[in-house]
Structure formats: C-alpha cells, structure tokens
N, C-alpha and C. Protein backbone atom coordinates (compact mmCIF):
# COMPACT_ATOMS: atom_id res chain seq x y z
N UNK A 1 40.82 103.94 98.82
CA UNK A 1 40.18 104.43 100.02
C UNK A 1 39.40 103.28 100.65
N UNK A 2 39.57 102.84 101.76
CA UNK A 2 38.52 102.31 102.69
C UNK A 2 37.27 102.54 103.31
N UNK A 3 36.79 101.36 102.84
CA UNK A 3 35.45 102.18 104.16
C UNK A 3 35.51 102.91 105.18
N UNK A 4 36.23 102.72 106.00
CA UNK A 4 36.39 103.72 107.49
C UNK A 4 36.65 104.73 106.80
N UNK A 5 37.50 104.86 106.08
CA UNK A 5 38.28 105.79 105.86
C UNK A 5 37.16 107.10 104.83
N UNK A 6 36.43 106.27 104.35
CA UNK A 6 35.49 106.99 103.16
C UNK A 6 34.31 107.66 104.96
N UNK A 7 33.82 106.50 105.58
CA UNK A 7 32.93 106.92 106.86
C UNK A 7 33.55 107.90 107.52
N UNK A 8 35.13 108.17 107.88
CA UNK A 8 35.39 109.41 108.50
C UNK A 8 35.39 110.60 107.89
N UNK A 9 35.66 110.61 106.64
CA UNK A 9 36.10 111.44 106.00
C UNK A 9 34.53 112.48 105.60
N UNK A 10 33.32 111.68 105.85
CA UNK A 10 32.04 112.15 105.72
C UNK A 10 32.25 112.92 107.06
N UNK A 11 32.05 111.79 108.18
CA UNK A 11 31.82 112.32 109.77
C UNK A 11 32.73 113.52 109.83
N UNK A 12 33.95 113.58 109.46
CA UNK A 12 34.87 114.90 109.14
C UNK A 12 33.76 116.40 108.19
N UNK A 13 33.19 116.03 107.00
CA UNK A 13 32.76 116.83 106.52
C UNK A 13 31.39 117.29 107.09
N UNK A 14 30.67 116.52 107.84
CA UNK A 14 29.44 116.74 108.64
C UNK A 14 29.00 117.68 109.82
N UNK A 15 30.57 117.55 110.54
CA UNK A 15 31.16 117.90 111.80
C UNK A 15 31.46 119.87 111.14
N UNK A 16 32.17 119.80 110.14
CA UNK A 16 32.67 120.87 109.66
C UNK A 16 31.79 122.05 109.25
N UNK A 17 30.68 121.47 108.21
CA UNK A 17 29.49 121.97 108.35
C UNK A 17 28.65 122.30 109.18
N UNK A 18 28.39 121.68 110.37
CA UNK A 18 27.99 121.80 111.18
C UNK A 18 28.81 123.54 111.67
N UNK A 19 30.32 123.08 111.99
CA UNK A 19 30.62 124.26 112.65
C UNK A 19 30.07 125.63 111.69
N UNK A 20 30.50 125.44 110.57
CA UNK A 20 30.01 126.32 109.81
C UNK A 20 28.81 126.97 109.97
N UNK A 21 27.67 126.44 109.47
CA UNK A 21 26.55 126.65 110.35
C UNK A 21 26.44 127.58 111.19
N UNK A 22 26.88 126.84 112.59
CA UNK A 22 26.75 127.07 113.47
C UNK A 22 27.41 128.89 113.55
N UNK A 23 28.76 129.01 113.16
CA UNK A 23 29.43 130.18 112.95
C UNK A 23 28.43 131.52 112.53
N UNK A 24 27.54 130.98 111.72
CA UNK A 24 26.44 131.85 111.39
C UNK A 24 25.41 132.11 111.82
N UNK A 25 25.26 131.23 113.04
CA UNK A 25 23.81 131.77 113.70
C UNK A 25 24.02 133.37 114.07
N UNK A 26 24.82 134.04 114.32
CA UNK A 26 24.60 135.19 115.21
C UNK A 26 24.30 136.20 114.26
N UNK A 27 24.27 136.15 112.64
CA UNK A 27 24.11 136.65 111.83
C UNK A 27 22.50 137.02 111.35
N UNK A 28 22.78 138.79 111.45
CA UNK A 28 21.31 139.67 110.92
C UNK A 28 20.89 138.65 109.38
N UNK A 29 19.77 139.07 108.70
CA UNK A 29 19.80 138.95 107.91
C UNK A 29 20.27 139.10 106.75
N UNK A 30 20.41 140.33 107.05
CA UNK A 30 21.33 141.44 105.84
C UNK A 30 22.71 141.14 105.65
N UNK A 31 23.34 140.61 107.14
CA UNK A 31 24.84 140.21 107.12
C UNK A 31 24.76 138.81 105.97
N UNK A 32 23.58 138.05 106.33
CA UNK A 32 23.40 136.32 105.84
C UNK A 32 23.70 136.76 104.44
N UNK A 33 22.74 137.68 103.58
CA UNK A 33 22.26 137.51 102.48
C UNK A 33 23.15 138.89 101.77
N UNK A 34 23.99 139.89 102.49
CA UNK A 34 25.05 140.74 101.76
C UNK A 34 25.94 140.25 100.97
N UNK A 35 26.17 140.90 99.61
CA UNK A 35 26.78 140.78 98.25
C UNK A 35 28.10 141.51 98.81
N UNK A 36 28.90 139.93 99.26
CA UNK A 36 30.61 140.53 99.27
C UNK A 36 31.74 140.51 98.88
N UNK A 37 30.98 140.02 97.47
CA UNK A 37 32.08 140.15 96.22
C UNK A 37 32.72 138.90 95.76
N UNK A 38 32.33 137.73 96.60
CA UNK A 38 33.22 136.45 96.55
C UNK A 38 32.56 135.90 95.18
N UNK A 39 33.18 134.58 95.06
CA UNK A 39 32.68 133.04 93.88
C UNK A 39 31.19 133.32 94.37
N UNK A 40 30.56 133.46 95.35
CA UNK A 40 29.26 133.29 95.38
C UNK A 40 29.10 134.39 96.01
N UNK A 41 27.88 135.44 95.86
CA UNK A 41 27.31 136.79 96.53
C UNK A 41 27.65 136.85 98.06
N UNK A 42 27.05 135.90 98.58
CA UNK A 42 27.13 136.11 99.77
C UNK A 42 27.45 134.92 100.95
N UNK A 43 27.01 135.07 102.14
CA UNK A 43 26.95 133.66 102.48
C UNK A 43 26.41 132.70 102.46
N UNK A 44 25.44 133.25 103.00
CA UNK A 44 23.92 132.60 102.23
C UNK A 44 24.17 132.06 100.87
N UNK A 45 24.42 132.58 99.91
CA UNK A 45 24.83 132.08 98.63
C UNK A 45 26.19 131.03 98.60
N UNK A 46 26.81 131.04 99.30
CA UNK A 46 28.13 129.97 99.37
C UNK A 46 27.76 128.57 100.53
N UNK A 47 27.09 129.31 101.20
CA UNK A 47 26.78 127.98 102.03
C UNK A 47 25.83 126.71 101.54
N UNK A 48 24.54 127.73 100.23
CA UNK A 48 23.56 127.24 99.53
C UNK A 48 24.56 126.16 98.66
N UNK A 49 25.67 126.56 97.78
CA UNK A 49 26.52 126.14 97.10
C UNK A 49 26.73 124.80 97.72
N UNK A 50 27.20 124.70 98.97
CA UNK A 50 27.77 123.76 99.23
C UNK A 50 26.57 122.52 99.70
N UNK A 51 25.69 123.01 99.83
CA UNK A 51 24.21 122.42 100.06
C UNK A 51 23.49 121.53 98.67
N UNK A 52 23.85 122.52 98.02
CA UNK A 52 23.41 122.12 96.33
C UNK A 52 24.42 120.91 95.66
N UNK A 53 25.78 121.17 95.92
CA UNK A 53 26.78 120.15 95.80
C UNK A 53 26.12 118.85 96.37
N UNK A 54 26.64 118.72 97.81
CA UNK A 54 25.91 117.90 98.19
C UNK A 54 24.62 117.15 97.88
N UNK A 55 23.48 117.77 97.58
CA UNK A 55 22.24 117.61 96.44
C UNK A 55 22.85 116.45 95.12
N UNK A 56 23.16 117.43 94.32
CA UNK A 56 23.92 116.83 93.13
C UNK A 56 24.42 115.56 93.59
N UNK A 57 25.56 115.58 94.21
CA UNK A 57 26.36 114.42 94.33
C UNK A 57 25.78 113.10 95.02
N UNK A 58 24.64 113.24 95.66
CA UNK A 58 24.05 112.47 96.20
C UNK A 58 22.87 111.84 95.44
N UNK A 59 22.24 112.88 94.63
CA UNK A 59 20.98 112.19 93.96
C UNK A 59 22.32 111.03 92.58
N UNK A 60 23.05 111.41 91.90
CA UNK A 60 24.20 110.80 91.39
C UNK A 60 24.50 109.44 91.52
N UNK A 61 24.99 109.57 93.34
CA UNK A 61 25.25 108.51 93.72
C UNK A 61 24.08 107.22 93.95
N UNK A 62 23.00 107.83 93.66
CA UNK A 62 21.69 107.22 93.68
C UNK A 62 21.16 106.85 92.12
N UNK A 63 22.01 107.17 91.55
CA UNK A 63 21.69 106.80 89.69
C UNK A 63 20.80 107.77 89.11
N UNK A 64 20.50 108.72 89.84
CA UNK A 64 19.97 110.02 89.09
C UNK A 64 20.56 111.33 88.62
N UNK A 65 19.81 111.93 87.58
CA UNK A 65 20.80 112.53 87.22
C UNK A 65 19.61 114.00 87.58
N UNK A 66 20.31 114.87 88.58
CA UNK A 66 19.72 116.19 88.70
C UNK A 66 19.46 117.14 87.44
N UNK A 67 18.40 117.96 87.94
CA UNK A 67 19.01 119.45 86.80
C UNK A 67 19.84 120.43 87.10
N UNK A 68 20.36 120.25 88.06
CA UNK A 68 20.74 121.66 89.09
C UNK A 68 21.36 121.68 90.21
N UNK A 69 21.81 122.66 90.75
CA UNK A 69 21.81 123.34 92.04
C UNK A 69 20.82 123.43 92.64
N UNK A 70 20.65 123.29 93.72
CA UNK A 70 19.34 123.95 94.79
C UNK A 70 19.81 125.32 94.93
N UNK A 71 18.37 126.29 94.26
CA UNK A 71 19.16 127.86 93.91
C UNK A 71 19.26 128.61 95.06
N UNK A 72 20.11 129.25 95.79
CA UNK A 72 20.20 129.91 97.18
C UNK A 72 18.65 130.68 97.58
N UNK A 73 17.95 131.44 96.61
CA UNK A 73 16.41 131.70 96.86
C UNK A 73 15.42 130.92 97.60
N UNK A 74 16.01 129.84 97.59
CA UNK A 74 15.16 128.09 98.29
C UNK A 74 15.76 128.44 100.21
N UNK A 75 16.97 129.23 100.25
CA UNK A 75 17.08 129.03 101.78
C UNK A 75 17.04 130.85 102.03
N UNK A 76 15.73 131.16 102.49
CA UNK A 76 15.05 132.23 103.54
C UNK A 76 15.94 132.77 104.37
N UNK A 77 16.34 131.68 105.06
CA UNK A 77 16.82 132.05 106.23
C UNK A 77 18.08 130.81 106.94
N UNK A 78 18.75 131.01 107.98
CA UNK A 78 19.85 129.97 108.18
C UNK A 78 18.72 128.52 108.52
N UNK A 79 17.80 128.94 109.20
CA UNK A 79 17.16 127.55 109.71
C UNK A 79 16.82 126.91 108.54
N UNK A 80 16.38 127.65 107.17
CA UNK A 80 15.94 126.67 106.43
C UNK A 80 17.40 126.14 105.75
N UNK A 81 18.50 126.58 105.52
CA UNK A 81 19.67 126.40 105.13
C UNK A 81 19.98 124.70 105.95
N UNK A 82 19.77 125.21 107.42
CA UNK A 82 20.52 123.90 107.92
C UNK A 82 19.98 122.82 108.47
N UNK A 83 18.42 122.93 108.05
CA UNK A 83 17.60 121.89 107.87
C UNK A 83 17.94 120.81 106.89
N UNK A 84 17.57 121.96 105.63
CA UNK A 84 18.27 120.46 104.38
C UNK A 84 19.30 120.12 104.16
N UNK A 85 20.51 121.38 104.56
CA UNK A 85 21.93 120.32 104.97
C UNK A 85 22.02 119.59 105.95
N UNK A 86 21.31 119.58 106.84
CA UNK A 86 20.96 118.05 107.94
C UNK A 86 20.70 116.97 107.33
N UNK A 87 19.78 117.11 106.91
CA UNK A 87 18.81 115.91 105.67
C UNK A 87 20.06 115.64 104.92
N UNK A 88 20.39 116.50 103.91
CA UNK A 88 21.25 115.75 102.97
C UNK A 88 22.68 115.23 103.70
N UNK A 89 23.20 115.65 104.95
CA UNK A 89 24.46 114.97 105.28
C UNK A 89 23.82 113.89 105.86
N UNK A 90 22.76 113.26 106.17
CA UNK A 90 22.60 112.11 106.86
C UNK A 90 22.27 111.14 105.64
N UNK A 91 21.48 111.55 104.19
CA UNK A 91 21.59 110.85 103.44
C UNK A 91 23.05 110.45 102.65
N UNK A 92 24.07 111.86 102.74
CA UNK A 92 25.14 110.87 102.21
C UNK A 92 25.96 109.75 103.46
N UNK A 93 25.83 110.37 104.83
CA UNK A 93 26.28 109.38 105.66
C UNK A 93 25.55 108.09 105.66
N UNK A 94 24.49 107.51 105.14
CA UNK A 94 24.31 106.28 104.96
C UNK A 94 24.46 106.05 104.10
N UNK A 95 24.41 106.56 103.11
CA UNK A 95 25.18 105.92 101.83
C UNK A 95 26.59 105.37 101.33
N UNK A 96 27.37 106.51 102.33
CA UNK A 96 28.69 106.23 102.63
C UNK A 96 28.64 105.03 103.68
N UNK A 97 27.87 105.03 104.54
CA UNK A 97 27.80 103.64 105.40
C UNK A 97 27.50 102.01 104.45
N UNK A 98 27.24 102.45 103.52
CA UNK A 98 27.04 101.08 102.31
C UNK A 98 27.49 100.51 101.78
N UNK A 99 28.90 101.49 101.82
CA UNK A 99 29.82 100.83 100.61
C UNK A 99 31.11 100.23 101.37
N UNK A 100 31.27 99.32 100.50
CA UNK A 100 32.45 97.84 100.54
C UNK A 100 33.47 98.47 99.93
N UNK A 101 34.89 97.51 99.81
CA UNK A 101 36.33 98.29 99.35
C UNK A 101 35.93 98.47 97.74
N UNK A 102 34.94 97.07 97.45
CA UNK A 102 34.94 96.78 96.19
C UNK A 102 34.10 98.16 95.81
N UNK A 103 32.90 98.41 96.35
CA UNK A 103 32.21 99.50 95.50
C UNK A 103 33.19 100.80 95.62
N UNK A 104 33.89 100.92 96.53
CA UNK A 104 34.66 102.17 96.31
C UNK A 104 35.99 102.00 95.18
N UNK A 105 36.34 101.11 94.88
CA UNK A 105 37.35 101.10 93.95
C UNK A 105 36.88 100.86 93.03
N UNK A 106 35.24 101.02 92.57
CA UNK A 106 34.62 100.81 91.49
C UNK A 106 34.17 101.41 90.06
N UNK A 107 34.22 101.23 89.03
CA UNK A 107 34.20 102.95 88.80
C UNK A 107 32.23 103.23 88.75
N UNK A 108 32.32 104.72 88.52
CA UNK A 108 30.97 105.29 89.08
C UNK A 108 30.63 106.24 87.87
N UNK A 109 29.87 105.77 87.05
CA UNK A 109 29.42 107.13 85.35
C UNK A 109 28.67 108.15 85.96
N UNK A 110 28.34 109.29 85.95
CA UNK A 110 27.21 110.02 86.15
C UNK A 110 27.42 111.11 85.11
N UNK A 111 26.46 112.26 85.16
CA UNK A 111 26.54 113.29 83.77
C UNK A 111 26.67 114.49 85.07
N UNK A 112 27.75 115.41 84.58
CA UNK A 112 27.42 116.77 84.75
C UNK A 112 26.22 117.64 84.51
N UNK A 113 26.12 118.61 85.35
CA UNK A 113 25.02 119.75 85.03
C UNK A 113 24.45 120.13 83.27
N UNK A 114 26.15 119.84 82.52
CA UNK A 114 25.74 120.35 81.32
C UNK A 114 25.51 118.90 80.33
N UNK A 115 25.41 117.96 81.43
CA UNK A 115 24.83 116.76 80.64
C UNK A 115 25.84 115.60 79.92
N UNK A 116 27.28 116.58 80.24
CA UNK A 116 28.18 115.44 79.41
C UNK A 116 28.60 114.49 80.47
N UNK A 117 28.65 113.04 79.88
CA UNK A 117 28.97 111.81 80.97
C UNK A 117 30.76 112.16 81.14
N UNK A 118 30.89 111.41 82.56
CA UNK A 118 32.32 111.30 82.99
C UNK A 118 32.33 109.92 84.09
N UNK A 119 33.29 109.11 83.69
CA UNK A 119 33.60 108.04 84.30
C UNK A 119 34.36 108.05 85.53
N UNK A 120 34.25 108.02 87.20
CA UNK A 120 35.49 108.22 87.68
C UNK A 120 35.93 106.99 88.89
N UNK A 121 36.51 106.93 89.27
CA UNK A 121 36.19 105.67 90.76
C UNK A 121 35.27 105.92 91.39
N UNK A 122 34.49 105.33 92.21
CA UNK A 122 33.66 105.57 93.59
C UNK A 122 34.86 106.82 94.24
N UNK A 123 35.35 105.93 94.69
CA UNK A 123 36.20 106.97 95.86
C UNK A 123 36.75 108.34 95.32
N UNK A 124 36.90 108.22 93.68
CA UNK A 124 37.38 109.79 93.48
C UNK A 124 36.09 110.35 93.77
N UNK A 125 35.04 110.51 93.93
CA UNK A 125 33.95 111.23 93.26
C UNK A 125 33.57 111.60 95.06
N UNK A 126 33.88 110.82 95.81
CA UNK A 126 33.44 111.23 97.67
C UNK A 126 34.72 112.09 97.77
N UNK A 127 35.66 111.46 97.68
CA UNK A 127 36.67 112.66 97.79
C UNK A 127 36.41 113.88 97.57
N UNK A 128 36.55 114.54 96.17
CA UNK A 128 35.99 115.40 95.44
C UNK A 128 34.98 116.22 96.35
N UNK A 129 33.50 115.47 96.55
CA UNK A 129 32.57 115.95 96.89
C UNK A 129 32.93 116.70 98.94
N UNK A 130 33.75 116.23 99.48
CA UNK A 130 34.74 116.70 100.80
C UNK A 130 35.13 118.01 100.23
N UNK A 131 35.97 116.98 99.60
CA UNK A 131 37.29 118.49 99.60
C UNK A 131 36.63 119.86 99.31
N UNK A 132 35.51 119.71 97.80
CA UNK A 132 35.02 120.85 97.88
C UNK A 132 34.11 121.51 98.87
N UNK A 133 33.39 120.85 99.68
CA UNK A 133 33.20 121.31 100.91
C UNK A 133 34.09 122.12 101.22
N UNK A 134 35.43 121.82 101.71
CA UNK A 134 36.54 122.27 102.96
C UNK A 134 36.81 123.71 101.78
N UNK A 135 36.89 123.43 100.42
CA UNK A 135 37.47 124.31 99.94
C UNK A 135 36.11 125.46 100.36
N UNK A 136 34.91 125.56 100.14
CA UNK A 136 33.85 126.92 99.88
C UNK A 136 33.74 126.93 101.55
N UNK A 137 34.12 126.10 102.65
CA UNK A 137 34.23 126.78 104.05
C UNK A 137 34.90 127.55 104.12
N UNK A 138 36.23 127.15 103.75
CA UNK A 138 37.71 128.36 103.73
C UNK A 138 36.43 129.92 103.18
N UNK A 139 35.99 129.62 102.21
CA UNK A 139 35.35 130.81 101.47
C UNK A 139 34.40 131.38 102.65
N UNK A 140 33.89 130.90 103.22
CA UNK A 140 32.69 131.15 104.59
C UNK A 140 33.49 131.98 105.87
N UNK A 141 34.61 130.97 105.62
CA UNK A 141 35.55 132.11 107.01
C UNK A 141 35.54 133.16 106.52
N UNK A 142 36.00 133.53 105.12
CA UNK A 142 36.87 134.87 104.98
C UNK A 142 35.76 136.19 104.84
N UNK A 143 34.95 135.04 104.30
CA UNK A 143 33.36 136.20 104.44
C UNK A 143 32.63 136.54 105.82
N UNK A 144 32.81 135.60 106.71
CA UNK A 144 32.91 136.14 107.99
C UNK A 144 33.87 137.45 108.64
N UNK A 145 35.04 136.76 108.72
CA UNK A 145 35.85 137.75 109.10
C UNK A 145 36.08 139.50 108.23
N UNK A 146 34.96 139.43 107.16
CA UNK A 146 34.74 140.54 106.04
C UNK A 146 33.78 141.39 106.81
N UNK A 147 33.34 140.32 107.44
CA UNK A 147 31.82 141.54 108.73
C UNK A 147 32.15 141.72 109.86
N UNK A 148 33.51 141.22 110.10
CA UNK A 148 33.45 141.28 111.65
C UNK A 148 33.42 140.08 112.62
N UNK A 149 32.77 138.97 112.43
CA UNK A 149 32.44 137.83 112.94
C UNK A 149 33.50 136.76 112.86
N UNK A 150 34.06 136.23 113.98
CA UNK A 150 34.89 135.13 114.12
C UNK A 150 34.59 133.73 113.76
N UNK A 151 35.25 133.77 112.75
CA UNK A 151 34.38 132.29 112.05
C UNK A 151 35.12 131.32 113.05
N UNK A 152 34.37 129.84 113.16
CA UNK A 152 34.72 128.56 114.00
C UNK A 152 36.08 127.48 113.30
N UNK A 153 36.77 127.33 113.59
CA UNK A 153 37.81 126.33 112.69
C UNK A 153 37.62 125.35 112.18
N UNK A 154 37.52 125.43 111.44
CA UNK A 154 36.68 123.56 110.38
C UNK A 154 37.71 122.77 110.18
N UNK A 155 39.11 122.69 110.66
CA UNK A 155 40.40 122.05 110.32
C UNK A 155 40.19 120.81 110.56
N UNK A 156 40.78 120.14 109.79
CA UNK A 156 40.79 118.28 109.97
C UNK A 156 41.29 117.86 110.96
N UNK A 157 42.86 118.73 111.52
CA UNK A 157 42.91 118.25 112.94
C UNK A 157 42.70 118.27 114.13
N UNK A 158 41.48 119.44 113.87
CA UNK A 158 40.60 120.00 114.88
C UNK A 158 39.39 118.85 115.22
N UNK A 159 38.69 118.64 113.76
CA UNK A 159 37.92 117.25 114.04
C UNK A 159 38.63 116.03 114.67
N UNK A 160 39.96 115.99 114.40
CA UNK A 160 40.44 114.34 115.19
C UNK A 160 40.92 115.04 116.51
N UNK A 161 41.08 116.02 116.93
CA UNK A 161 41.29 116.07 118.17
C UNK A 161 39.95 115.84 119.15
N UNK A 162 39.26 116.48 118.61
CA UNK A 162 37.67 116.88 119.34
C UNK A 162 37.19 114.78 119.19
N UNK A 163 37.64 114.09 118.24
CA UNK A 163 37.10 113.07 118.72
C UNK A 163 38.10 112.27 119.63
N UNK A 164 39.26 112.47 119.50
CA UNK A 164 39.91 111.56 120.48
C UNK A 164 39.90 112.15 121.61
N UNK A 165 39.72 113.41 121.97
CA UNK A 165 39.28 113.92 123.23
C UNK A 165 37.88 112.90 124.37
N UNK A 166 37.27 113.09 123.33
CA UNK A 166 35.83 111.76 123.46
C UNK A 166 35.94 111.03 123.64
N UNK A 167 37.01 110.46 123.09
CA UNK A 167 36.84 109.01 123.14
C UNK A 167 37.80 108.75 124.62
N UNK A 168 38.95 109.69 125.13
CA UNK A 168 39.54 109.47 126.10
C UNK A 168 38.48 109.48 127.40
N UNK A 169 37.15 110.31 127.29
CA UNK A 169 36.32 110.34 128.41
C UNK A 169 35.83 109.02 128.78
C-alpha cells in the first residue's frame, strides 16, 4: 500500500462516517438507543463500536496498549457520538499523513483486548481498521431501514465520484 493510497483510503473512511452520522441526525432518541437485535443493540451501540475501534486502533498505532472499547454508555446522545468520532478521525488522518512506503510495509506488534501480542504489516492493520468500518456501516443501513429511515450510501464509488465531481469545478 502507498501513502496516497493508505491517505485516501482514510479520507474514504472519514467521508463515510460522516455520511453515517449524518443519516442519523433525524433520529428520536428511542429510535438512537432501540434494541434491534443486531451484533450490537442498537445504533447507538454499533456506531459506538465503530468509534471504539477506531479508539483502539489508534492509541496502538501510538505504542499504547488500551483496555477497551469506549463503552456505548459514554455517547448520550448523537452529538456526543460525533464529536469524538471527529476527534478520533482527524487523529488517525494525521497519523496516516506520517507514514512513508517504508513504515507501511513495516511490520507493526500491538496486543489485543485480551492481551495476546500479534505481529502484522503497517498496512494490514489500516486496512483492517477501514474495512471494518465499511463492514458495521453496512450494519447501520440495515438498522435504519428496520425503522423506517433511509440510510445515506457510504459506497466507495460514491466517495470517488463526489470527489472528482470537485475537483472538475
């Protein structure tokens, strides 16, 4: 993986979240925080997920080793939700802004939650930390469309259209 390529692939996951997010403002409380049977209770609870990931993978990439998840009880409400996923996508976007071909083809130790070490490349471990993004959005649509609400398209070629649109202006 390349740098650009590691920098879009963030700006891709930032953008996505964002829509996500965003998909949920129009949401009561009760809709946010309703138990609808998915990998995680609710939305609120899946969006926290992907918030907490992010958390993890970032304090990591910083040579620390977390205890945890950030537990969905920590986000009230969507504003506090997409406050600290603001914060934390701008800390992994500079971090991802740091790295050379060499640190990404490098390998990277950190410990899992349950403490056991695993060795992997730089670049497997940003990958990884995307994809599962894209994967618990898919999970955000379907819990949308479970209430009624038209979730926003988080598709990858939705993000490169929306920027080469831009860039043609």
């Amino acid at each position: 993986m390349s740098p650009e390529l590691a920098r879009q692939l963030f700006a891709y996951d930032a953008w996505a979240n964002r829509r996500s997010l965003e998909a949920c403002a129009t949401l009561t409380p009760e809709q946010f925080t309703k138990d609808l049977g998915s990998s995680f209770p609710s939305i609120r609870d899946t969006l926290a997920h992907i918030v907490g990931a992010q958390f993890v993978w970032l304090e990591r990439f910083h040579g620390r080793v977390p205890a945890g998840l950030l537990p969905p009880a920590d986000f009230p409400d969507l504003a506090t939700l997409t406050a600290r996923s603001n914060q934390l996508q701008q800390g992994l976007t500079e971090y991802v802004g740091t790295l050379s071909s060499e640190s990404l083809a490098g390998a990277f130790e950190y410990q899992d939650l349950k403490g056991r070490t695993h060795n992997n490349l730089r670049w497997q471990a940003l990958q990884h930390l995307a994809n599962h993004g894209t994967y618990h959005r898919g999970q955000i649509a379907t819990l949308l469309r479970q209430i009624g609400v038209k979730p926003i398209s988080t598709d990858l070629i939705a993000f490169y259209r929306e920027r080469a649109a831009a860039a043609a202006q």
